[in-house]
PDB file of N, CA and C in Angstrom:
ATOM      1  N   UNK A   1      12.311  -5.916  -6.070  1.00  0.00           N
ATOM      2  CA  UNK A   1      12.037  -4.676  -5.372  1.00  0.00           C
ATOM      3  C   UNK A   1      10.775  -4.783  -4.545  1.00  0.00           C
ATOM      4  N   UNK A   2      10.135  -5.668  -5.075  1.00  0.00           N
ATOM      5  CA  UNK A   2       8.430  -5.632  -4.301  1.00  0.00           C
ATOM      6  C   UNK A   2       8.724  -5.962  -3.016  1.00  0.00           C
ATOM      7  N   UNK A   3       9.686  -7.513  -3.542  1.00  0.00           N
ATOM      8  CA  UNK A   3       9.375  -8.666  -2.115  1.00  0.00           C
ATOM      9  C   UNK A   3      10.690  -7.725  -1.449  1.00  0.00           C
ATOM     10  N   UNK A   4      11.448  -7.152  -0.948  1.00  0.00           N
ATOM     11  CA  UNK A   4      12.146  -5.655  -0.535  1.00  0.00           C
ATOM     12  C   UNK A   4      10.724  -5.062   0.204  1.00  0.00           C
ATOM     13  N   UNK A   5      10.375  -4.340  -0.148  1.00  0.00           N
ATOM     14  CA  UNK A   5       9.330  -3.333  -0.140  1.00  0.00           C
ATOM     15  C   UNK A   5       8.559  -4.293   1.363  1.00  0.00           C
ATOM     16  N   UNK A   6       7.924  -5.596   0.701  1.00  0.00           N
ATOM     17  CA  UNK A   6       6.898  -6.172   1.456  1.00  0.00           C
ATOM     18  C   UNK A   6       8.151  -6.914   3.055  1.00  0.00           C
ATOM     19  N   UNK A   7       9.176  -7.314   2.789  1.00  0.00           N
ATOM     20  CA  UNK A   7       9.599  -7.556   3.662  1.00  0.00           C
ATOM     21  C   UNK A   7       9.856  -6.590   4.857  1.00  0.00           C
ATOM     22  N   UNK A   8      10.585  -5.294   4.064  1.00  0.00           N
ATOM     23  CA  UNK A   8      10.484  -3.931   4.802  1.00  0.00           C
ATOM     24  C   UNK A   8       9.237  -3.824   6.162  1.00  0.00           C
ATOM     25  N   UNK A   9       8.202  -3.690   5.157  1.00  0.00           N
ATOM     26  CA  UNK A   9       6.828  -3.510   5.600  1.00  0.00           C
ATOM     27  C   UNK A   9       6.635  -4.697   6.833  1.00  0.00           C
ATOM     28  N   UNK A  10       7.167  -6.054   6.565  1.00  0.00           N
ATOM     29  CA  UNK A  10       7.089  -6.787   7.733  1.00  0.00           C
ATOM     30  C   UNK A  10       7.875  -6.954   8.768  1.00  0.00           C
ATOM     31  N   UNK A  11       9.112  -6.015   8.882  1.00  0.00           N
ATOM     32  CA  UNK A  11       9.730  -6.174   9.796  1.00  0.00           C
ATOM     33  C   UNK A  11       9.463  -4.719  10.750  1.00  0.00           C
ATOM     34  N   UNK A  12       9.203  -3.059   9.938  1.00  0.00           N
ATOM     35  CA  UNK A  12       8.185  -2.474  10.606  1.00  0.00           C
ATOM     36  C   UNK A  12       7.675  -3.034  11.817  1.00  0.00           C
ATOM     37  N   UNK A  13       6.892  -4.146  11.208  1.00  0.00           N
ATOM     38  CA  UNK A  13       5.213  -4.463  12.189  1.00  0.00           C
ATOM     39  C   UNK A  13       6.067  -5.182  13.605  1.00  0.00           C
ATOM     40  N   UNK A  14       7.518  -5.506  13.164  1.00  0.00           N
ATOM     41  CA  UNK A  14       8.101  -6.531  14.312  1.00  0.00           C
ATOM     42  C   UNK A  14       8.864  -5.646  14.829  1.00  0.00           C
ATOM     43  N   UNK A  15       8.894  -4.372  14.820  1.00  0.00           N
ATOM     44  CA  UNK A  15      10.169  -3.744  15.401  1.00  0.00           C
ATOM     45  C   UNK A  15       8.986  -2.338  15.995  1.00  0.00           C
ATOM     46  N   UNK A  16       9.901  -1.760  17.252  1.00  0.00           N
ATOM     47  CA  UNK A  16       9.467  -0.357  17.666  1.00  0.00           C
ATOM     48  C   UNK A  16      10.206   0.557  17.630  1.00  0.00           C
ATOM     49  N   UNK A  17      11.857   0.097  17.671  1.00  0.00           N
ATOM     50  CA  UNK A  17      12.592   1.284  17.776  1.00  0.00           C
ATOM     51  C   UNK A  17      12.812   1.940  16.055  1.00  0.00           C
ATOM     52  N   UNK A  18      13.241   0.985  15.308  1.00  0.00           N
ATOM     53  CA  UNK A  18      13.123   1.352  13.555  1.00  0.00           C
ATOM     54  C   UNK A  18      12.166   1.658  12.917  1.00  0.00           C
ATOM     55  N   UNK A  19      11.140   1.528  13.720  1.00  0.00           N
ATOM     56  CA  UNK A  19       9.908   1.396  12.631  1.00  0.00           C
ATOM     57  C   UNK A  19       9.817   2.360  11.451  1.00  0.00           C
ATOM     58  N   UNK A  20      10.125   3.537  12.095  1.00  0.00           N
ATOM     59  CA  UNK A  20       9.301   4.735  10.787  1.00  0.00           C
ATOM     60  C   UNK A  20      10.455   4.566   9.769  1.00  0.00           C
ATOM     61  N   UNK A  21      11.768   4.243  10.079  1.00  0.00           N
ATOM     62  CA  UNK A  21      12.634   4.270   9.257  1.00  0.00           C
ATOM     63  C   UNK A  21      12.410   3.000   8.340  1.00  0.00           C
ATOM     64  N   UNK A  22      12.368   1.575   8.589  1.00  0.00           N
ATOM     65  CA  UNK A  22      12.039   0.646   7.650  1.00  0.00           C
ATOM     66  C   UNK A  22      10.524   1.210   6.882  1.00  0.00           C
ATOM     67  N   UNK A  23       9.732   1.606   7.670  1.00  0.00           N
ATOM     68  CA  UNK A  23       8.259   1.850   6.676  1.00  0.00           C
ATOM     69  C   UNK A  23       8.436   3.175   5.475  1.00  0.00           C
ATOM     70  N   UNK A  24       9.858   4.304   5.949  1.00  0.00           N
ATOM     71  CA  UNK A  24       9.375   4.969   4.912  1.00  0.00           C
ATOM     72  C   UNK A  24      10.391   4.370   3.822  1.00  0.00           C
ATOM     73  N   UNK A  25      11.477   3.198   3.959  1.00  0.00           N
ATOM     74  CA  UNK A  25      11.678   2.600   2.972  1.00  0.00           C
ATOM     75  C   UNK A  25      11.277   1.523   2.363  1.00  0.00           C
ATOM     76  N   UNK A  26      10.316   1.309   3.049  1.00  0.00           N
ATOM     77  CA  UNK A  26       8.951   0.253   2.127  1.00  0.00           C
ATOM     78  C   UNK A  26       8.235   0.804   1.117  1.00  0.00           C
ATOM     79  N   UNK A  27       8.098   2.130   1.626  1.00  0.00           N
ATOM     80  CA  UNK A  27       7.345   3.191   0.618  1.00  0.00           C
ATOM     81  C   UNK A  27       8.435   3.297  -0.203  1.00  0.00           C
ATOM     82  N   UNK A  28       9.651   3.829   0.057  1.00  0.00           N
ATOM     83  CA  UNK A  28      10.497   4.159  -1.401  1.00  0.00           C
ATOM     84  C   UNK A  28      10.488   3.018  -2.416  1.00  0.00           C
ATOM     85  N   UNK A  29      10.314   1.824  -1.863  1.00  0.00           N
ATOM     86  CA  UNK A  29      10.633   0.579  -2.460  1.00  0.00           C
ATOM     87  C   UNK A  29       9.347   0.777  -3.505  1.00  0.00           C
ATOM     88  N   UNK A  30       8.726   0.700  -2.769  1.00  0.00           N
ATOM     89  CA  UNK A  30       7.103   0.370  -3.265  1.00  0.00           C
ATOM     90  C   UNK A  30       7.072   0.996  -4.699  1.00  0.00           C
ATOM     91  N   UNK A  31       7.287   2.247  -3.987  1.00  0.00           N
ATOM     92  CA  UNK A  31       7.425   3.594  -5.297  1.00  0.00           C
ATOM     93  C   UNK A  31       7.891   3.019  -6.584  1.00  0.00           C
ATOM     94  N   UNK A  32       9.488   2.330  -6.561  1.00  0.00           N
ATOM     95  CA  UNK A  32      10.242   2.275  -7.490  1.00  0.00           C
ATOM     96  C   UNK A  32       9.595   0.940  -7.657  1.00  0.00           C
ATOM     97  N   UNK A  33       9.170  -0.054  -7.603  1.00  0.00           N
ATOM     98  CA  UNK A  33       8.564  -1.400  -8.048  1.00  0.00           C
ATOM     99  C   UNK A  33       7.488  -0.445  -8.941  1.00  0.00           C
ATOM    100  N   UNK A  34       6.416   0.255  -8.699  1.00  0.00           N
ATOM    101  CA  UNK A  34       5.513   0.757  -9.812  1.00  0.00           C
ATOM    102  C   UNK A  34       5.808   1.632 -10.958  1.00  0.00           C
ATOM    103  N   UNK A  35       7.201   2.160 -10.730  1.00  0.00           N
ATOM    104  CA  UNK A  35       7.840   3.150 -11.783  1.00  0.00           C
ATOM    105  C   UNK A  35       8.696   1.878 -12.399  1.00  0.00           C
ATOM    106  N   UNK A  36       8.751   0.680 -12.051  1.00  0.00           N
ATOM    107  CA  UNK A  36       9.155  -0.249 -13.327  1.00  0.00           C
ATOM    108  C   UNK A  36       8.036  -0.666 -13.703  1.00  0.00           C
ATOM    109  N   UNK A  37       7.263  -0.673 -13.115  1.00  0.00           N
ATOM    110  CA  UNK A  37       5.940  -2.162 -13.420  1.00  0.00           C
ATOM    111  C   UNK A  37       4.503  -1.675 -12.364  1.00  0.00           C
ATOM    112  N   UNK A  38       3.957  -0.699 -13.366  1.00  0.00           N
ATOM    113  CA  UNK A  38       2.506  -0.801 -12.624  1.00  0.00           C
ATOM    114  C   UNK A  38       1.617  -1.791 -12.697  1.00  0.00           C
ATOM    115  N   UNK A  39       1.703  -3.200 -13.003  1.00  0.00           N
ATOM    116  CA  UNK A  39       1.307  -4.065 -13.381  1.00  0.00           C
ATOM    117  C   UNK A  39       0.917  -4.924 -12.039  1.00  0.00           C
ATOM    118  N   UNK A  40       1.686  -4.803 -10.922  1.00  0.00           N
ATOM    119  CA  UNK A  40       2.050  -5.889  -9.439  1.00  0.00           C
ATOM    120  C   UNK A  40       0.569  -5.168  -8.890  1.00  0.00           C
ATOM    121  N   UNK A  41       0.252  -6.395  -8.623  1.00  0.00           N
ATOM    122  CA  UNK A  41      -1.184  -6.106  -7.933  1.00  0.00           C
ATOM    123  C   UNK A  41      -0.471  -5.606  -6.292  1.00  0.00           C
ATOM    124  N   UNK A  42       0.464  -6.554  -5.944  1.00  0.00           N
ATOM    125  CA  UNK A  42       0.600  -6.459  -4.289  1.00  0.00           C
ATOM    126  C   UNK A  42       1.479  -5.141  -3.827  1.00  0.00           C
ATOM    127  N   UNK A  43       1.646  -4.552  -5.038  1.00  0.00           N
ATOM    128  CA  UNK A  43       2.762  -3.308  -4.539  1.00  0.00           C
ATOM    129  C   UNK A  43       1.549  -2.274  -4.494  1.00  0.00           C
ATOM    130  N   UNK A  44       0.294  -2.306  -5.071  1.00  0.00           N
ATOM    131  CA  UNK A  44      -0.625  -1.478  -5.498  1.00  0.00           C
ATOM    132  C   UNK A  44      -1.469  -1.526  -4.025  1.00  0.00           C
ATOM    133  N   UNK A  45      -1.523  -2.874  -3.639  1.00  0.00           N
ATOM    134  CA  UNK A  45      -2.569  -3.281  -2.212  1.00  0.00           C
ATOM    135  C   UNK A  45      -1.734  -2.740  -1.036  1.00  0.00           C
ATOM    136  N   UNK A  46      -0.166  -2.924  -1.351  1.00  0.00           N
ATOM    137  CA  UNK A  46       0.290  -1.792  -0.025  1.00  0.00           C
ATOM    138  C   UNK A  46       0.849  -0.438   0.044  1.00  0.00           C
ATOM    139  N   UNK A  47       0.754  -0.207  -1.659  1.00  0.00           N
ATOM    140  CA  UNK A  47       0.334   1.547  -1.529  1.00  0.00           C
ATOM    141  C   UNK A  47      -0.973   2.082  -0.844  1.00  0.00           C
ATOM    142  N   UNK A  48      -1.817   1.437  -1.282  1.00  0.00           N
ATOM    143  CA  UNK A  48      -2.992   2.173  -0.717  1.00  0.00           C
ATOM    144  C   UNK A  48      -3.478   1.886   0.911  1.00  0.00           C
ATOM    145  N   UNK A  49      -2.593   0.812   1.220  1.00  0.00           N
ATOM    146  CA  UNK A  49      -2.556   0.499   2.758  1.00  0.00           C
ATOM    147  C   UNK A  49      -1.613   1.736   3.320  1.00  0.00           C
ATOM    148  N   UNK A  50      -0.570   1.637   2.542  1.00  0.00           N
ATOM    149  CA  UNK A  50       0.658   2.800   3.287  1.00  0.00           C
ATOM    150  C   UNK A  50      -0.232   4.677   3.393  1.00  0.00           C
ATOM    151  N   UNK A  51      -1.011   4.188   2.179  1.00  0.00           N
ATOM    152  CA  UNK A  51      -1.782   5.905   2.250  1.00  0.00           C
ATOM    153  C   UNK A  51      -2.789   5.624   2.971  1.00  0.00           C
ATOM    154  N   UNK A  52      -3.399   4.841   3.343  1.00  0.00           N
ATOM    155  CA  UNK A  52      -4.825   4.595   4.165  1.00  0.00           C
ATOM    156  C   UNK A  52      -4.680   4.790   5.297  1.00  0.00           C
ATOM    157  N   UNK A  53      -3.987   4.468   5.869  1.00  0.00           N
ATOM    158  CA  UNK A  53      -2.749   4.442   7.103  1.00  0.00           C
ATOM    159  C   UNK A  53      -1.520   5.910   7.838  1.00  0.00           C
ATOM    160  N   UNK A  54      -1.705   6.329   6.515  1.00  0.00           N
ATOM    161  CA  UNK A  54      -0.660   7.609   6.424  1.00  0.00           C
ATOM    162  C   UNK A  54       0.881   6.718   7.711  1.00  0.00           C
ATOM    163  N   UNK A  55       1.141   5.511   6.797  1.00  0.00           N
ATOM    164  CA  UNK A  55       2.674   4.940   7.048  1.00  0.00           C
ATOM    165  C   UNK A  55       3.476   5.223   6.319  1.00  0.00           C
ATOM    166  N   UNK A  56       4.485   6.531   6.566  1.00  0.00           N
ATOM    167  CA  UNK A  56       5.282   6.536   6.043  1.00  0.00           C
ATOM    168  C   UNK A  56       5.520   7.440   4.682  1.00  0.00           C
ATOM    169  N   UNK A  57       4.085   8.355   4.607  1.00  0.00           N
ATOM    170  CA  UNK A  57       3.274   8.801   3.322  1.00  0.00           C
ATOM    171  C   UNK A  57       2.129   9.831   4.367  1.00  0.00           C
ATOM    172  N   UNK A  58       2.176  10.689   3.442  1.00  0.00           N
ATOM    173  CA  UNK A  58       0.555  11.902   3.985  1.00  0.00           C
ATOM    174  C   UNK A  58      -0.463  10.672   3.791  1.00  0.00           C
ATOM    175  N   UNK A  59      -1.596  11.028   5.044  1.00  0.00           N
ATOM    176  CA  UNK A  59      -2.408  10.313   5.132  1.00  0.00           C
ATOM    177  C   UNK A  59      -3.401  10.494   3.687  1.00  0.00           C
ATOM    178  N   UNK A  60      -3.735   9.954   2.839  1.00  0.00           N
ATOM    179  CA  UNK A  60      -4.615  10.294   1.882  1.00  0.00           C
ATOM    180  C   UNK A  60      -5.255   9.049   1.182  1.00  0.00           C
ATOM    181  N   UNK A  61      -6.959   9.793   1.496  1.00  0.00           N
ATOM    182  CA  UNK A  61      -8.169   8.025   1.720  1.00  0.00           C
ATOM    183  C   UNK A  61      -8.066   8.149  -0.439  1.00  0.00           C
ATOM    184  N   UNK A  62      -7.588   9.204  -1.044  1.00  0.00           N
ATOM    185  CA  UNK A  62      -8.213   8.967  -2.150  1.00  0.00           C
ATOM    186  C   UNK A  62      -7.350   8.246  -3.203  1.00  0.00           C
ATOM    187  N   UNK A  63      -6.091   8.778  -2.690  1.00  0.00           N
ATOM    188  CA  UNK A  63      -5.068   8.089  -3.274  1.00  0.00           C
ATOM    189  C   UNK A  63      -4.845   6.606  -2.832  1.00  0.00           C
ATOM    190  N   UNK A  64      -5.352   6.210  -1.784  1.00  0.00           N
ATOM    191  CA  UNK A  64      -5.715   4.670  -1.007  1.00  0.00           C
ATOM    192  C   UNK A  64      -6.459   4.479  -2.037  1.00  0.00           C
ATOM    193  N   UNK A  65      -7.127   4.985  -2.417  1.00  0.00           N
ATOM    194  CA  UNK A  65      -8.742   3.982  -2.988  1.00  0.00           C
ATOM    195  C   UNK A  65      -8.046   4.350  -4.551  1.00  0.00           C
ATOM    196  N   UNK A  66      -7.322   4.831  -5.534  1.00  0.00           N
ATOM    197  CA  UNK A  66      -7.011   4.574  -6.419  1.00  0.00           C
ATOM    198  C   UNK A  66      -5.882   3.460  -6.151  1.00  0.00           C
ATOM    199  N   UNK A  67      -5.228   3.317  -5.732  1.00  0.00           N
ATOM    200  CA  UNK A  67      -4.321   2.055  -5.605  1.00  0.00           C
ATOM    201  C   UNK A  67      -4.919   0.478  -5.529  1.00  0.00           C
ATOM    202  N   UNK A  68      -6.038   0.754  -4.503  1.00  0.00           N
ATOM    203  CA  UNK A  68      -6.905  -0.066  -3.753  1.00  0.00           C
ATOM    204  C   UNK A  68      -7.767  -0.701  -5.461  1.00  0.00           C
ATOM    205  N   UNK A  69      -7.892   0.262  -5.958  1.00  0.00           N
ATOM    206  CA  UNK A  69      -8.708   0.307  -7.172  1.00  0.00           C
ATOM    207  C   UNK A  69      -8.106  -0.565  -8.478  1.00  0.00           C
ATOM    208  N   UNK A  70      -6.939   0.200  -8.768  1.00  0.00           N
ATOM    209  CA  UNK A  70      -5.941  -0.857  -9.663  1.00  0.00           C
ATOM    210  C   UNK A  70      -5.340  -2.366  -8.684  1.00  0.00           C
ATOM    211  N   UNK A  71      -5.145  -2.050  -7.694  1.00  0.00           N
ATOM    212  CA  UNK A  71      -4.845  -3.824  -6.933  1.00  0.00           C
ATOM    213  C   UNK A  71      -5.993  -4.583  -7.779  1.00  0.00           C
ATOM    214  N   UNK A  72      -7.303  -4.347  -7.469  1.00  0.00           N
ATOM    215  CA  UNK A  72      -8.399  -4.706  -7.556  1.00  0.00           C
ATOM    216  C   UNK A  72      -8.779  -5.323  -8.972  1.00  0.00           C
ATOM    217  N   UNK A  73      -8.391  -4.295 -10.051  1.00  0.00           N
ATOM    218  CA  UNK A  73      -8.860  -5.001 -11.667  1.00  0.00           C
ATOM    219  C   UNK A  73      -7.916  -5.742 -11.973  1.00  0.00           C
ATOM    220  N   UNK A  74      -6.708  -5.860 -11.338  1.00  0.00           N
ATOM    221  CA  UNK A  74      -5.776  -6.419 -11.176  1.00  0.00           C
ATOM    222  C   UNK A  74      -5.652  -7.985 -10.661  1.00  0.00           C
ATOM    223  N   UNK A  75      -6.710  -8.423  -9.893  1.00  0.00           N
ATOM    224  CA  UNK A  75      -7.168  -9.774  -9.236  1.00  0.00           C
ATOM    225  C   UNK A  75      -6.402  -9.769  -8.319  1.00  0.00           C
ATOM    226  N   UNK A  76      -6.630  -8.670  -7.105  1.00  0.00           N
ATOM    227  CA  UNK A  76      -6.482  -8.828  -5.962  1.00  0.00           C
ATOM    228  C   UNK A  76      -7.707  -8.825  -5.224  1.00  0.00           C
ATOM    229  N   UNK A  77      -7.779  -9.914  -4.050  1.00  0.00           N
ATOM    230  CA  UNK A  77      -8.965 -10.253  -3.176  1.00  0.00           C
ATOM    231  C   UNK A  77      -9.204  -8.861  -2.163  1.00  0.00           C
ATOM    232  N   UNK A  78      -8.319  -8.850  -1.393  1.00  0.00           N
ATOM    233  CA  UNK A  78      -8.215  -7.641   0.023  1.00  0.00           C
ATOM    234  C   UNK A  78      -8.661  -6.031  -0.968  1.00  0.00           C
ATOM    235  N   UNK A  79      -7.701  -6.302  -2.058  1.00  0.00           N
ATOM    236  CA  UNK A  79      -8.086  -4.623  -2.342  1.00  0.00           C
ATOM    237  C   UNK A  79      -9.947  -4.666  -2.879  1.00  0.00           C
ATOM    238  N   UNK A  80     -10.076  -5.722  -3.183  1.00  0.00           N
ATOM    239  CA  UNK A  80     -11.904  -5.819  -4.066  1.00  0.00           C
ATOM    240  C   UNK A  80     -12.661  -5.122  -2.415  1.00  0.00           C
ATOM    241  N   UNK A  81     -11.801  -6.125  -1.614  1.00  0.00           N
ATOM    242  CA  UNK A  81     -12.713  -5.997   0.304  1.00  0.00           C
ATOM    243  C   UNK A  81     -12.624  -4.685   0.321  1.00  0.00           C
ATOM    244  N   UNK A  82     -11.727  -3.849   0.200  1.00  0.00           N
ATOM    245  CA  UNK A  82     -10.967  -2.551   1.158  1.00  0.00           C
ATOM    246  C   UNK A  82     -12.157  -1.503   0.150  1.00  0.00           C
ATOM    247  N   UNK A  83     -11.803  -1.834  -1.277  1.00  0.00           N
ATOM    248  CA  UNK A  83     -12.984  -0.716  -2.142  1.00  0.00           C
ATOM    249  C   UNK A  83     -14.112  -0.753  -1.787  1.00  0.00           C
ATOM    250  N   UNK A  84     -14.684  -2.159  -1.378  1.00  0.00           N
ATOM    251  CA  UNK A  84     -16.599  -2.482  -1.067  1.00  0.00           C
ATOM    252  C   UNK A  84     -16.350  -1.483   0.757  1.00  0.00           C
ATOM    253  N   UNK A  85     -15.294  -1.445   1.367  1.00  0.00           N
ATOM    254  CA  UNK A  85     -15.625  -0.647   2.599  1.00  0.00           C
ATOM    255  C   UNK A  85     -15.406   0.585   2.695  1.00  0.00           C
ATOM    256  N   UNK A  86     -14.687   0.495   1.474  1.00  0.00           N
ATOM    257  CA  UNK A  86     -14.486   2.619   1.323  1.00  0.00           C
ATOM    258  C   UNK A  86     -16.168   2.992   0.696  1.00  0.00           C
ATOM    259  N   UNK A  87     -16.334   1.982  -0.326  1.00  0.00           N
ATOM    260  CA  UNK A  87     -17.307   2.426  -0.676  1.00  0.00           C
ATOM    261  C   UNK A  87     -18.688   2.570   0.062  1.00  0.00           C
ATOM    262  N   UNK A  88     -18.619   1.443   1.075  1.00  0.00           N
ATOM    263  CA  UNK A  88     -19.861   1.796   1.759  1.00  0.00           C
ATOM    264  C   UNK A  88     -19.831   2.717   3.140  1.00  0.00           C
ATOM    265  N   UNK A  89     -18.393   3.053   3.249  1.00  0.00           N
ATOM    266  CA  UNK A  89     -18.180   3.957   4.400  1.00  0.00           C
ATOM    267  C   UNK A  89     -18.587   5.580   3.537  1.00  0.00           C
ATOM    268  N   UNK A  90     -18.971   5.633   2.227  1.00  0.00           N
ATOM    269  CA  UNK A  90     -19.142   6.605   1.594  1.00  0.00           C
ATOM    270  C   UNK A  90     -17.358   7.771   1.308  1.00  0.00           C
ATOM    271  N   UNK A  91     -16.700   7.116   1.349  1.00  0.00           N
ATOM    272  CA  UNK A  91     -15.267   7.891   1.084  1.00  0.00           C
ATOM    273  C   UNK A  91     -14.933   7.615  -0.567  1.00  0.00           C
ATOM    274  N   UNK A  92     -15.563   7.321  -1.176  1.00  0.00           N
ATOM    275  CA  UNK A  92     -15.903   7.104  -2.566  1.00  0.00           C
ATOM    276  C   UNK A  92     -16.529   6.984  -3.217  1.00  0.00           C
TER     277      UNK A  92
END
């Protein structure tokens, strides 16, 4: 379901006429990969991208930075980056 989700998400970035339609089923994907397994660091690093972003999802920096947050204790690199710039942009 993830690698779904993340492929979704990369064909988005390659397309203009589908886009919103593949991204808001990257998000559904996404969704259902963490309602089996909140455990995936990388489904967690592009939730909080999809909310940081408001792709596909209400734009929301806080629910980014809890995702961003579990990617993170999780041993993800980008989400450790994305928290040190929320955090020093003061949005957390």
């Amino acid at each position: 379901m993830c690698n779904t989700a993340y492929l979704l998400f990369k064909l988005a970035a390659s397309q203009d006429q589908d886009k919103f339609e593949c991204l808001f089923d990257c998000a559904h994907y996404v969704r259902m990969c963490l309602d089996h397994n909140s455990q995936i660091r990388d489904a967690h690093f592009l939730m909080g991208y999809l909310y940081e972003n408001g792709l596909a999802v209400d734009k929301n920096l806080h629910a980014s930075f809890d995702h961003y947050s579990k990617a993170s204790n999780l041993g993800h690199i980008k989400a450790t980056t994305k928290m040190a710039h929320f955090l020093y942009s003061g949005i957390r």
